[in-house]
Protein backbone atom coordinates (compact mmCIF):
# COMPACT_ATOMS: atom_id res chain seq x y z
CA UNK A 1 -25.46 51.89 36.75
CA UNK A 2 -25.28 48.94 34.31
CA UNK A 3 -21.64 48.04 33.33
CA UNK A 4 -21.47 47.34 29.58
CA UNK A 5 -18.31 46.28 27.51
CA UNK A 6 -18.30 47.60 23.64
CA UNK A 7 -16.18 45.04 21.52
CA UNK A 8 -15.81 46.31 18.10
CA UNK A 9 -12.61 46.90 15.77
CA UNK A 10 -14.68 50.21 14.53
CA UNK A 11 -12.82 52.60 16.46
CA UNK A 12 -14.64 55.84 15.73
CA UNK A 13 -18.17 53.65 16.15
CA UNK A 14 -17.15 52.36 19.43
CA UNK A 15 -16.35 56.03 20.95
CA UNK A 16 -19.65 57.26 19.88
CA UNK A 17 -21.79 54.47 20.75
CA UNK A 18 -19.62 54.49 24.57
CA UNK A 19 -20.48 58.06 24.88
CA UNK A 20 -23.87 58.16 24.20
CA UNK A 21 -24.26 55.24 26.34
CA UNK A 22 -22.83 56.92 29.08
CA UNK A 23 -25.09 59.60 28.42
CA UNK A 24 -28.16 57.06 29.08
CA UNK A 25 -26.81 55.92 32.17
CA UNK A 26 -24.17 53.04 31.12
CA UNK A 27 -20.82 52.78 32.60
CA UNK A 28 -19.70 51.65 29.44
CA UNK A 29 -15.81 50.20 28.79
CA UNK A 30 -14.31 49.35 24.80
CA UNK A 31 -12.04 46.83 23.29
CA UNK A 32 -11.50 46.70 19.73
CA UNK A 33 -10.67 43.10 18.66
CA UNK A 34 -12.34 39.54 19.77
CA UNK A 35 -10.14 38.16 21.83
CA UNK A 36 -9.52 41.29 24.29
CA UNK A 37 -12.95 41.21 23.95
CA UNK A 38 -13.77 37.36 25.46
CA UNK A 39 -10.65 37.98 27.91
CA UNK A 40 -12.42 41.11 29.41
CA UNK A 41 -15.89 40.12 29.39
CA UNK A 42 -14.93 37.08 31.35
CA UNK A 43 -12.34 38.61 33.60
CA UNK A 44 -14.68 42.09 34.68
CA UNK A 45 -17.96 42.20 36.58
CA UNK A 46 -20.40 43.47 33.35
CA UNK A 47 -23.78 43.14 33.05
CA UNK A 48 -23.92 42.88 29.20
CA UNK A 49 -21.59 42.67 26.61
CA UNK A 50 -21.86 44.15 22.95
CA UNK A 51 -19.15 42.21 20.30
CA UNK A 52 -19.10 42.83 16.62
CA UNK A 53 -18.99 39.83 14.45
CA UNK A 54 -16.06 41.16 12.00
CA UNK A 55 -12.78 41.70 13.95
CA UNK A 56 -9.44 40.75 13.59
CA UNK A 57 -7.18 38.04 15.92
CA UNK A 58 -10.52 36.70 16.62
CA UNK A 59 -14.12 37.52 15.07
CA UNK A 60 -16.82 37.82 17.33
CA UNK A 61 -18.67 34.38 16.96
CA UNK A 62 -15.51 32.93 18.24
CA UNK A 63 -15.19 35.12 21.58
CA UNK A 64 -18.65 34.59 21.54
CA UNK A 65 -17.65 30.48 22.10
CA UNK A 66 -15.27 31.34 24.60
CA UNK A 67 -17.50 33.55 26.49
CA UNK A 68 -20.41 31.16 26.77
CA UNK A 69 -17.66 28.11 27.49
CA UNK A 70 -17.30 29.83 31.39
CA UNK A 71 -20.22 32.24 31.96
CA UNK A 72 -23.99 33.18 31.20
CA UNK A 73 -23.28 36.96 30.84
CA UNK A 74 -25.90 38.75 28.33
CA UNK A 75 -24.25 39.05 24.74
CA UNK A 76 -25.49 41.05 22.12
CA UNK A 77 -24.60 40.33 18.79
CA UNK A 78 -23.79 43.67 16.24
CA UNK A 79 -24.05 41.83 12.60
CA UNK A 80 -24.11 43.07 9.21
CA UNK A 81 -27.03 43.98 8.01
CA UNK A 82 -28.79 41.02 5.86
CA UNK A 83 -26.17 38.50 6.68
CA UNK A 84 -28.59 35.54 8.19
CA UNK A 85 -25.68 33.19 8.90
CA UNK A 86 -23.87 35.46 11.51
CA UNK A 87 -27.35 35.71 13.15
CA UNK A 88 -27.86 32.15 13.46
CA UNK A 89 -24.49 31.29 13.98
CA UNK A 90 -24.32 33.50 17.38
CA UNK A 91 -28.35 32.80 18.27
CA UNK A 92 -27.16 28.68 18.24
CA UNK A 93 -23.77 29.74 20.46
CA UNK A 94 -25.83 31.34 22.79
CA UNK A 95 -26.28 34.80 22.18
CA UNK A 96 -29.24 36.93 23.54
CA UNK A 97 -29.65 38.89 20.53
CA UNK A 98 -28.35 41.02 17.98
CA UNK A 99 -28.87 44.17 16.21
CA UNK A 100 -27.85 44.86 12.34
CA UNK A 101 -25.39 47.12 11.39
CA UNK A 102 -25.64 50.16 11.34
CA UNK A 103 -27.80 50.97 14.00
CA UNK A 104 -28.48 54.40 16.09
CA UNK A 105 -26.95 54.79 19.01
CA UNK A 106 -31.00 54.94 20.89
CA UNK A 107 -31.60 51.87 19.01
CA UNK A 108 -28.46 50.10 20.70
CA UNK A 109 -29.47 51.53 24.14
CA UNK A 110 -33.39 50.25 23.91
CA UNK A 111 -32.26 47.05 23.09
CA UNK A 112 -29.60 46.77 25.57
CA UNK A 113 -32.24 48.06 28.56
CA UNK A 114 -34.53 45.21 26.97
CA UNK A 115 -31.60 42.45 27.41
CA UNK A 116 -30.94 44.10 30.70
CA UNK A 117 -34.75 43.89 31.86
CA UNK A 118 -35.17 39.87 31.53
CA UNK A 119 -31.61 39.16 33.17
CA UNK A 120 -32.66 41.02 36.33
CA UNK A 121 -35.77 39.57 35.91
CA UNK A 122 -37.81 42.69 36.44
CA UNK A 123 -40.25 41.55 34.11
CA UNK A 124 -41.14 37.76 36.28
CA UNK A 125 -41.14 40.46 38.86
CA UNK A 126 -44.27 42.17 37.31
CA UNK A 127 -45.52 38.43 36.60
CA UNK A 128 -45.10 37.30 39.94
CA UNK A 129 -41.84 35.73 41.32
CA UNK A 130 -43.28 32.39 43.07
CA UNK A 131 -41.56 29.56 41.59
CA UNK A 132 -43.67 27.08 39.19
CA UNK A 133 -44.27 24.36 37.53
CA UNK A 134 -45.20 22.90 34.35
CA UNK A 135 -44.84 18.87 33.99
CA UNK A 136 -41.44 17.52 34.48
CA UNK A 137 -40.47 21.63 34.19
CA UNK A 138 -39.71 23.94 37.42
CA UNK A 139 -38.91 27.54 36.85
CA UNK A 140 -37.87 30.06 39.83
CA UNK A 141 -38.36 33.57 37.69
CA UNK A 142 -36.98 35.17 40.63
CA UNK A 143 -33.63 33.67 40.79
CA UNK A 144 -34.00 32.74 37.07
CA UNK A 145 -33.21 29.23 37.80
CA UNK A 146 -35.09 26.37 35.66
CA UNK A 147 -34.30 22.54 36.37
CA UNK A 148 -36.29 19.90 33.92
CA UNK A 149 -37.05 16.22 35.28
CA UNK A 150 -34.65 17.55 37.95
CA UNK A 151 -31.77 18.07 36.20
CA UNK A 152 -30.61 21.53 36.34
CA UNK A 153 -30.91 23.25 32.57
CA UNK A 154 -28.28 25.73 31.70
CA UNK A 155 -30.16 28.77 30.18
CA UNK A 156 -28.94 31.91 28.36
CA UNK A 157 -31.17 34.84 29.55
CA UNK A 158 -33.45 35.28 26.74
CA UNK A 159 -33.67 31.43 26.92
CA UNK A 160 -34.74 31.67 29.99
CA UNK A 161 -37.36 34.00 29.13
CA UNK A 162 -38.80 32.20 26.14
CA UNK A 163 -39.12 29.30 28.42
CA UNK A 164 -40.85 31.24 31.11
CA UNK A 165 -43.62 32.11 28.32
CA UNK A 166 -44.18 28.82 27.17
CA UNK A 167 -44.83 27.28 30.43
CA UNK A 168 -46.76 30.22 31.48
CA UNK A 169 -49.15 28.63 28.42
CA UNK A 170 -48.41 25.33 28.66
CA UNK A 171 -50.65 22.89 26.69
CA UNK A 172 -51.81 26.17 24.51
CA UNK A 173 -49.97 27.59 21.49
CA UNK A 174 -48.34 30.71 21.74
CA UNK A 175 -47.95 33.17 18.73
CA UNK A 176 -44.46 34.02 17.48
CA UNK A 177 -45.00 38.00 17.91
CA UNK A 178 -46.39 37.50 21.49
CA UNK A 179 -42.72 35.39 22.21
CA UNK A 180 -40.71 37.72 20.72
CA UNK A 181 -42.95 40.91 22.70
CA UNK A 182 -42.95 39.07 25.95
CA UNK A 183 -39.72 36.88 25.87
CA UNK A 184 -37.39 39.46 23.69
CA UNK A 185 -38.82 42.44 24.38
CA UNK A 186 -39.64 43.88 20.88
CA UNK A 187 -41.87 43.57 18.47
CA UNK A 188 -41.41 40.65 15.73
CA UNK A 189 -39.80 42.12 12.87
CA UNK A 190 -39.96 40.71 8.94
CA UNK A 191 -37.80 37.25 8.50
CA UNK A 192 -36.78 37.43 11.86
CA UNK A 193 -35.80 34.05 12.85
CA UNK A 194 -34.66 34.91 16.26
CA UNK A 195 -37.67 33.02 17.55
CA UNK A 196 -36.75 29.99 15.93
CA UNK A 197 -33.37 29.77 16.75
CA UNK A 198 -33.80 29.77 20.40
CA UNK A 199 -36.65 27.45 20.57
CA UNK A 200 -33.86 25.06 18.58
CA UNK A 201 -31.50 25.85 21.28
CA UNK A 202 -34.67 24.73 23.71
CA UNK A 203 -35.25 22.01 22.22
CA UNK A 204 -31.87 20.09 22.12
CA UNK A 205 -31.51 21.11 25.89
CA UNK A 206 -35.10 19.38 26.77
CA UNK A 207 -34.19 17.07 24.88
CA UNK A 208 -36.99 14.41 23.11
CA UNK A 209 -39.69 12.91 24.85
CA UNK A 210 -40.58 9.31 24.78
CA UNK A 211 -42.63 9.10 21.71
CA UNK A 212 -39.37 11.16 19.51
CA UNK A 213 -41.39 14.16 19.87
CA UNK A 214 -39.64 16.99 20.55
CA UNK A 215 -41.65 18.59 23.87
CA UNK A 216 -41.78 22.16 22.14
CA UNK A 217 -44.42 21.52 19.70
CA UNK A 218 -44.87 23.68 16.48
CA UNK A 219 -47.99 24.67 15.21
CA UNK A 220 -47.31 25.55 11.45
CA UNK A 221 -48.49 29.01 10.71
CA UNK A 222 -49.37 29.85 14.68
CA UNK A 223 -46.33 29.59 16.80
CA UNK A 224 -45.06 27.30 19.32
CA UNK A 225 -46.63 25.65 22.39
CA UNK A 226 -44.91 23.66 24.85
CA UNK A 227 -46.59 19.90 25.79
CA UNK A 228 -46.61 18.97 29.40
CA UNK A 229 -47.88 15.26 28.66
């Protein structure tokens, strides 16, 4: 049973969302402001964390900092709805994803099972777990372990996952809505710029190549591919 910790301020939101969750199989604990919320979600053995943005003593892209500082665990991000800077914000500090406020209770749980999916890696499972590689780039999708010119690259999960895709392509260009499909998990929604935030993220981890290229390449009006040259 997946272990989830709810970290919201919204009292009468957060004992819904925990019992429905429950419902759909979660064992599912709450804390209602950030930095209970960072404290547990480093201290307790969860497999994904959900944190609200607005909370008091410490908002949510903060815990979100402290989180990442000391451990990879899944974070999903609960923003208000059409505030683009609170998505960023938590995409660039490492976030997995996020989901607008409000959103249904089944929404919350598909997306969570989603998160959950590409952490256990039960979709390089389907794929084929063999470690590969892809120029300077080595990725075990089994143990979700990537190292690049040797060096060992620290990777959220979804991270992980968009990586996986692009070297699975390597050399060829890779549409935005078959990223967000294969390395989120959902289809690629209007002015989403989840995409683009995490192949950022990618980017200042592989750092440039030689020439100042950066080695993720975009392809203006087709998507991303990722050069092995």
């Amino acid at each position: 049973m997946p272990r989830v910790l709810l970290v919201d301020d919204d009292v009468e939101l957060t004992d819904l969302l925990r019992e429905f969750l429950q419902q759909e199989g979660f064992e599912t604990d709450a804390v209602h402001d950030g930095a209970s919320g960072a404290e547990r979600a480093l201290a307790g053995d969860y497999d994904i964390v959900v944190l609200d943005v607005m909370m008091p003593r410490l908002d949510g892209v903060e815990a979100l900092r402290r989180i990442r500082a000391a451990s990879a665990v899944p974070v999903l991000m609960l923003t208000a709805r059409g505030d683009d800077v609170d998505r960023i914000v938590g995409l660039e500090l490492g976030a997995d994803d996020y989901v607008p406020k409000p959103c249904t209770p089944r929404e919350l749980a598909a997306r969570l099972r989603a998160i959950l999916r590409r952490a256990r890696g039960h979709e390089a499972a389907a794929a084929g777990n063999e470690a590969f590689t892809a120029g300077p780039l080595w990725l075990s999708p089994g143990k979700r372990q990537a190292t690049w010119h040797g060096r060992t690259l620290a990777l959220t999960s979804t991270e992980f996952s968009l990586l996986e895709v692009l070297a699975r392509h390597a050399g060829r260009v890779v549409g935005k809505a078959e990223l967000s499909e294969q390395a989120l998990g959902r289809p690629l929604a209007r002015f989403d710029r989840s995409i683009d935030v995490h192949v950022s993220s990618l980017r200042q981890k592989l750092g440039p190549r030689d020439d100042a290229r950066s080695w993720i390449e975009t392809v203006r009006g087709r998507g991303y591919q990722l050069l092995i040259d």
